[in-house]
Protein backbone atom coordinates (compact mmCIF):
# COMPACT_ATOMS: atom_id res chain seq x y z
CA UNK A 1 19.12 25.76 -14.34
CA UNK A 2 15.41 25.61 -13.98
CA UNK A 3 12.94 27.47 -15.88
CA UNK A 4 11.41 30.32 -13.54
CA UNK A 5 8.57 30.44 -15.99
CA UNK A 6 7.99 26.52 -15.61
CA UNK A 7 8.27 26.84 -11.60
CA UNK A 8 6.26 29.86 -11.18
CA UNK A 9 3.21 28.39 -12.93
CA UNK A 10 4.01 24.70 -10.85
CA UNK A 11 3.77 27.27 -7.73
CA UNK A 12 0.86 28.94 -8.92
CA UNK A 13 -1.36 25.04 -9.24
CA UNK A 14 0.20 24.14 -5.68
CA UNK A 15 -1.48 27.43 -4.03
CA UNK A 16 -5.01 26.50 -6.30
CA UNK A 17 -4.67 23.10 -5.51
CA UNK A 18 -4.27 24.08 -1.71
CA UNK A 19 -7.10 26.40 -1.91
CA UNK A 20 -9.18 23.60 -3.42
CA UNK A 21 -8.47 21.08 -1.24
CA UNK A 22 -9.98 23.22 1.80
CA UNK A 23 -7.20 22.85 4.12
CA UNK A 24 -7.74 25.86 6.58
CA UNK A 25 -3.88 26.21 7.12
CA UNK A 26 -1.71 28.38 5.23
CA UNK A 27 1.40 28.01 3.28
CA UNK A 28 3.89 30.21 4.78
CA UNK A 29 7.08 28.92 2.06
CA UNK A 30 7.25 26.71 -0.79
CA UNK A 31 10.77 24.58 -1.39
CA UNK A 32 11.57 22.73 -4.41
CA UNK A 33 12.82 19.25 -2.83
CA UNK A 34 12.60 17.43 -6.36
CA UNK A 35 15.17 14.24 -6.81
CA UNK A 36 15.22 14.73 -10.20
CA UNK A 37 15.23 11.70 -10.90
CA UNK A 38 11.19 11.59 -12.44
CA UNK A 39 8.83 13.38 -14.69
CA UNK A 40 7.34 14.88 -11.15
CA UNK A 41 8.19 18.16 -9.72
CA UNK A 42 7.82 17.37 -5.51
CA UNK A 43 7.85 20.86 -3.40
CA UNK A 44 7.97 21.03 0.68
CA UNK A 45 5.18 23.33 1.73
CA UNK A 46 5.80 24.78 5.05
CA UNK A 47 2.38 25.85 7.05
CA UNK A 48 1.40 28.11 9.39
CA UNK A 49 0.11 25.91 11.87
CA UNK A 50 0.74 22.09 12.81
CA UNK A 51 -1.75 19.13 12.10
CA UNK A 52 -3.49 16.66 14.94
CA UNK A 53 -0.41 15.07 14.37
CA UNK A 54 1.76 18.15 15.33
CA UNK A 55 3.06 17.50 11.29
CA UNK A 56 3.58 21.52 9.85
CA UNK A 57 4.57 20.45 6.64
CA UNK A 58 2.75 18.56 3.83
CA UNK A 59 4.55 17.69 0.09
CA UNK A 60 3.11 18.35 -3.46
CA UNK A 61 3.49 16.34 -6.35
CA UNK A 62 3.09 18.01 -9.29
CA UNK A 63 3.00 16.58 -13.23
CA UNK A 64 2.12 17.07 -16.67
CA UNK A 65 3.86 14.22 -18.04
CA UNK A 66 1.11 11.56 -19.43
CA UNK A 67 -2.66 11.21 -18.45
CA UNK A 68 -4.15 13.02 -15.59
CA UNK A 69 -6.58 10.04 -15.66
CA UNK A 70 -3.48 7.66 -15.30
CA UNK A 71 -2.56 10.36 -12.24
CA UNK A 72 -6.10 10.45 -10.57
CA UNK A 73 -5.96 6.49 -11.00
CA UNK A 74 -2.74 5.90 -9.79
CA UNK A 75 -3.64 7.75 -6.53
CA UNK A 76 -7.05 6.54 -6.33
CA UNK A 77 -5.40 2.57 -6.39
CA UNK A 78 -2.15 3.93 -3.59
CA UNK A 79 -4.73 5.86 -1.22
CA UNK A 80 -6.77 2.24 -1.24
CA UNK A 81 -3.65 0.37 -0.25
CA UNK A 82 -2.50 3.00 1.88
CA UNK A 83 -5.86 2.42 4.03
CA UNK A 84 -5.79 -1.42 3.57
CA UNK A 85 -1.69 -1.54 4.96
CA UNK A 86 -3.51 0.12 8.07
CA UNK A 87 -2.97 -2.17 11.19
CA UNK A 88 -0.50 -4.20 9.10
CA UNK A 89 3.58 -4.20 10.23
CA UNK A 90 3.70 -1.77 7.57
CA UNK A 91 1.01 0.78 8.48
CA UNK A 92 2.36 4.08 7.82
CA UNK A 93 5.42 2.85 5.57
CA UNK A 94 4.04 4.79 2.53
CA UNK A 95 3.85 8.25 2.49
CA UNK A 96 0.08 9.11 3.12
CA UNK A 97 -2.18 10.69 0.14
CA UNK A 98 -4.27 13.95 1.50
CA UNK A 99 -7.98 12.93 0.93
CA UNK A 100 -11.18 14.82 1.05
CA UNK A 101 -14.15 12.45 2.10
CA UNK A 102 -13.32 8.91 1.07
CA UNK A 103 -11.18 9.49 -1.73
CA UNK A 104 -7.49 10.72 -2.69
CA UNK A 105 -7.29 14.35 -3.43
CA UNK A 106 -5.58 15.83 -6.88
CA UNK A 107 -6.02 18.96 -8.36
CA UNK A 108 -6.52 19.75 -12.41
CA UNK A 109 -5.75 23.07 -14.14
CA UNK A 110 -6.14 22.37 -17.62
CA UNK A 111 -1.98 21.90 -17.68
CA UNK A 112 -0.77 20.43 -14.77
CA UNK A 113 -1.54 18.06 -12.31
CA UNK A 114 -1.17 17.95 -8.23
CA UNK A 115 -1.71 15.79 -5.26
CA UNK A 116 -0.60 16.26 -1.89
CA UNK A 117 1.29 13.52 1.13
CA UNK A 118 1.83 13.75 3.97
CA UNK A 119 5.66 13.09 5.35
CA UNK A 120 6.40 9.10 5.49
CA UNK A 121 7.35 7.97 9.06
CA UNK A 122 11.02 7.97 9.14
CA UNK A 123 13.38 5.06 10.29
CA UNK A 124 16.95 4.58 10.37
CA UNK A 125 18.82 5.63 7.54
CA UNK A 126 20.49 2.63 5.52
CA UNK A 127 24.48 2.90 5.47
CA UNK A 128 26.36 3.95 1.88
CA UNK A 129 27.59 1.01 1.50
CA UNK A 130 25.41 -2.44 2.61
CA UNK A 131 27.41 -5.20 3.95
CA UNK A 132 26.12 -9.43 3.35
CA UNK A 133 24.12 -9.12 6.59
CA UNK A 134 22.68 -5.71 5.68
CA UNK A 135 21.71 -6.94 2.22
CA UNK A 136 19.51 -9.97 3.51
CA UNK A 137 17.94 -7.95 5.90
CA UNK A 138 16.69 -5.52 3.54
CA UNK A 139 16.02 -8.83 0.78
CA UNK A 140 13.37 -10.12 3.60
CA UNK A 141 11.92 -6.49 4.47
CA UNK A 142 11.35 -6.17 0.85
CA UNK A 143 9.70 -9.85 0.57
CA UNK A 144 7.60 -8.96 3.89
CA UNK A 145 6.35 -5.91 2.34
CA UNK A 146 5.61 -7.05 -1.23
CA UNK A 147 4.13 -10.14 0.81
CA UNK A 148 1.54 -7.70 2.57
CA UNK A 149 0.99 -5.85 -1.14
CA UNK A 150 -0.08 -9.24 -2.59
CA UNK A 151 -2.18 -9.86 0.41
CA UNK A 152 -4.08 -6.72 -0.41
CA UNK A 153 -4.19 -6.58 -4.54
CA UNK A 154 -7.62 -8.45 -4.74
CA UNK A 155 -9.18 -5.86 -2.95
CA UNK A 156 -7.48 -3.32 -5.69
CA UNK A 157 -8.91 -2.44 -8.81
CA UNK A 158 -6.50 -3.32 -11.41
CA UNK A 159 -4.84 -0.31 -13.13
CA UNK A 160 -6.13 0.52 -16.45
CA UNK A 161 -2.52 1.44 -18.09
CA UNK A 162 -0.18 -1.16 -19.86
CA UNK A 163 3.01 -0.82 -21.55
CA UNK A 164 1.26 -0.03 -24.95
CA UNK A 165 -0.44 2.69 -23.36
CA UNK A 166 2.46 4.31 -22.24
CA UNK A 167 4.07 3.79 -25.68
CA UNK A 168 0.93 5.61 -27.26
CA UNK A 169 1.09 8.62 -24.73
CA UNK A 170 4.69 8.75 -24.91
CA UNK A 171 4.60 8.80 -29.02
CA UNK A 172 2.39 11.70 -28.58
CA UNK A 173 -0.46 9.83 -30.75
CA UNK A 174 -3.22 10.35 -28.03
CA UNK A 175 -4.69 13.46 -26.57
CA UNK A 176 -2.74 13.02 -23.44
CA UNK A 177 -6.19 11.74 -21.41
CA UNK A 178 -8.35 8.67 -21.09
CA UNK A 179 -7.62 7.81 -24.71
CA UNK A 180 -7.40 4.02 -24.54
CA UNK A 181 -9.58 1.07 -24.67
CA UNK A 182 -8.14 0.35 -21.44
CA UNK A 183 -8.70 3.67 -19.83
CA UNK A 184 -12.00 4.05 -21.01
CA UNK A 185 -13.06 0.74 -19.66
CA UNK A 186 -11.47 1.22 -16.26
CA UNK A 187 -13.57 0.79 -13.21
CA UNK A 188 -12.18 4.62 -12.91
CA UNK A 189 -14.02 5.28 -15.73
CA UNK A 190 -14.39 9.58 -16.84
CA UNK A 191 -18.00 9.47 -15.38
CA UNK A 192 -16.07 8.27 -12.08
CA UNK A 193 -13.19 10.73 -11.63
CA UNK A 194 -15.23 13.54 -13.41
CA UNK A 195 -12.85 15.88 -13.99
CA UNK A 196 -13.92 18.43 -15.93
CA UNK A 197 -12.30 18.00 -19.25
CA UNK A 198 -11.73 14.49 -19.29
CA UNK A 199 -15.41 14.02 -18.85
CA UNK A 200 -16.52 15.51 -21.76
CA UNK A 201 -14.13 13.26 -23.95
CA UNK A 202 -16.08 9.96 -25.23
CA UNK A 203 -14.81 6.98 -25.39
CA UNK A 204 -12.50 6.18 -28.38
CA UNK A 205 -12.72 3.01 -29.92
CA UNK A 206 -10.10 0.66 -30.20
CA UNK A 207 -9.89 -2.87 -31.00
CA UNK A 208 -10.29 -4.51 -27.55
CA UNK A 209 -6.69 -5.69 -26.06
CA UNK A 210 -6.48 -9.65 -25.07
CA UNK A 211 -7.33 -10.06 -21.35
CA UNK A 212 -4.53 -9.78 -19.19
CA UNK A 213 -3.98 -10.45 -15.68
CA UNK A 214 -4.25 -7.75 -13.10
CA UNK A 215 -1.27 -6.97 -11.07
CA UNK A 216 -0.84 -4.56 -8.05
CA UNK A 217 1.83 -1.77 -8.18
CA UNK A 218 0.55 -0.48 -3.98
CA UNK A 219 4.64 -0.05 -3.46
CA UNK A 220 4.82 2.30 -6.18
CA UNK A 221 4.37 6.64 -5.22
CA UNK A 222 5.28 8.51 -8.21
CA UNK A 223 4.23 8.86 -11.88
């Protein structure tokens, strides 16, 4: 069963979030649709009115597992492939990341984390079971799309989190932010997302990691 206390205050940051984001709509009902099958809490908010798209819904992620730097990068490096996909065979394949101006959208509250999407286009659904036929078909959708994603990756800053990174958050070792050598040198560094706690955190040294090569991760939504 879930915590009440632990909903009500995810509820609470989905209303400031909202509020920040400037949205003149308002949320009429608020449904926990989670998979639980991540660290993120995902709830349906139902509006009062529909978008240019005729859309009266919007979802909101909400965390406070990890970095909120990791977060704000993570969605700063999806909303960029989102718009580069455009005009692709794949435009509108991945849910869409609420902006405000040029950039991705996600909220901070000292605890939590939020960002909102809108509802991914919908196609067929796949059967339980996938035959020979239906498994190659999916095999070269897959290729086609991850084709398109390594199309786009140059024009993607690399992410700034690695495998020891997540070790060192996960351990509990590091304040929880932009605490890495590789955070802290990020093209997304804390002057960039400005936040306001995380920018007020200097860097912390750490012995520089051997360069790596970058990789994209566009196909992946959730933290």
């Amino acid at each position: 069963m879930a915590d009440s206390r632990h909903d009500d205050s995810h509820r609470a940051a989905v209303h400031a979030a909202w509020t920040e984001l400037g949205d003149p709509r308002r949320i009429v009902a608020i449904h926990d649709t989670s998979p639980m099958v991540s660290t993120n809490t995902v709830y349906r908010l139902d509006l009062d009115s529909p978008d240019s798209t005729g859309a009266r819904r919007v979802f909101a992620k909400v965390s406070s597992y990890g970095s909120y730097f990791l977060f704000a990068e993570d969605h700063d490096r999806l909303y960029r492939c989102i718009e580069l996909l455009k005009g692709t065979e794949f435009d509108g394949f991945l849910a869409p990341v609420l902006g405000r101006g040029d950039r991705p959208f996600t909220h901070y509250d000292g605890k939590v984390w939020v960002a909102f999407y809108n509802e991914a286009r919908r196609g067929e659904t796949l059967p339980p079971q996938l035959d020979v036929a239906d498994t190659r078909c999916l095999a070269r959708e897959m290729a086609r799309f991850h084709g398109a994603c390594a199309t786009i990756a140059p024009k993607i800053p690399a992410t700034s989190n690695s495998i020891k990174a997540d070790a060192i958050h996960h351990d509990g070792t590091t304040t929880g932010f932009a605490s890495s050598h590789e955070c802290s040198t990020s093209t997304f560094s804390p002057e960039s997302l400005r936040p306001p706690v995380i920018a007020r955190i200097g860097r912390i040294h750490r012995t520089p990691s051997p360069s790596r090569p970058s990789s994209s991760s566009c196909a992946r939504t959730t933290r």
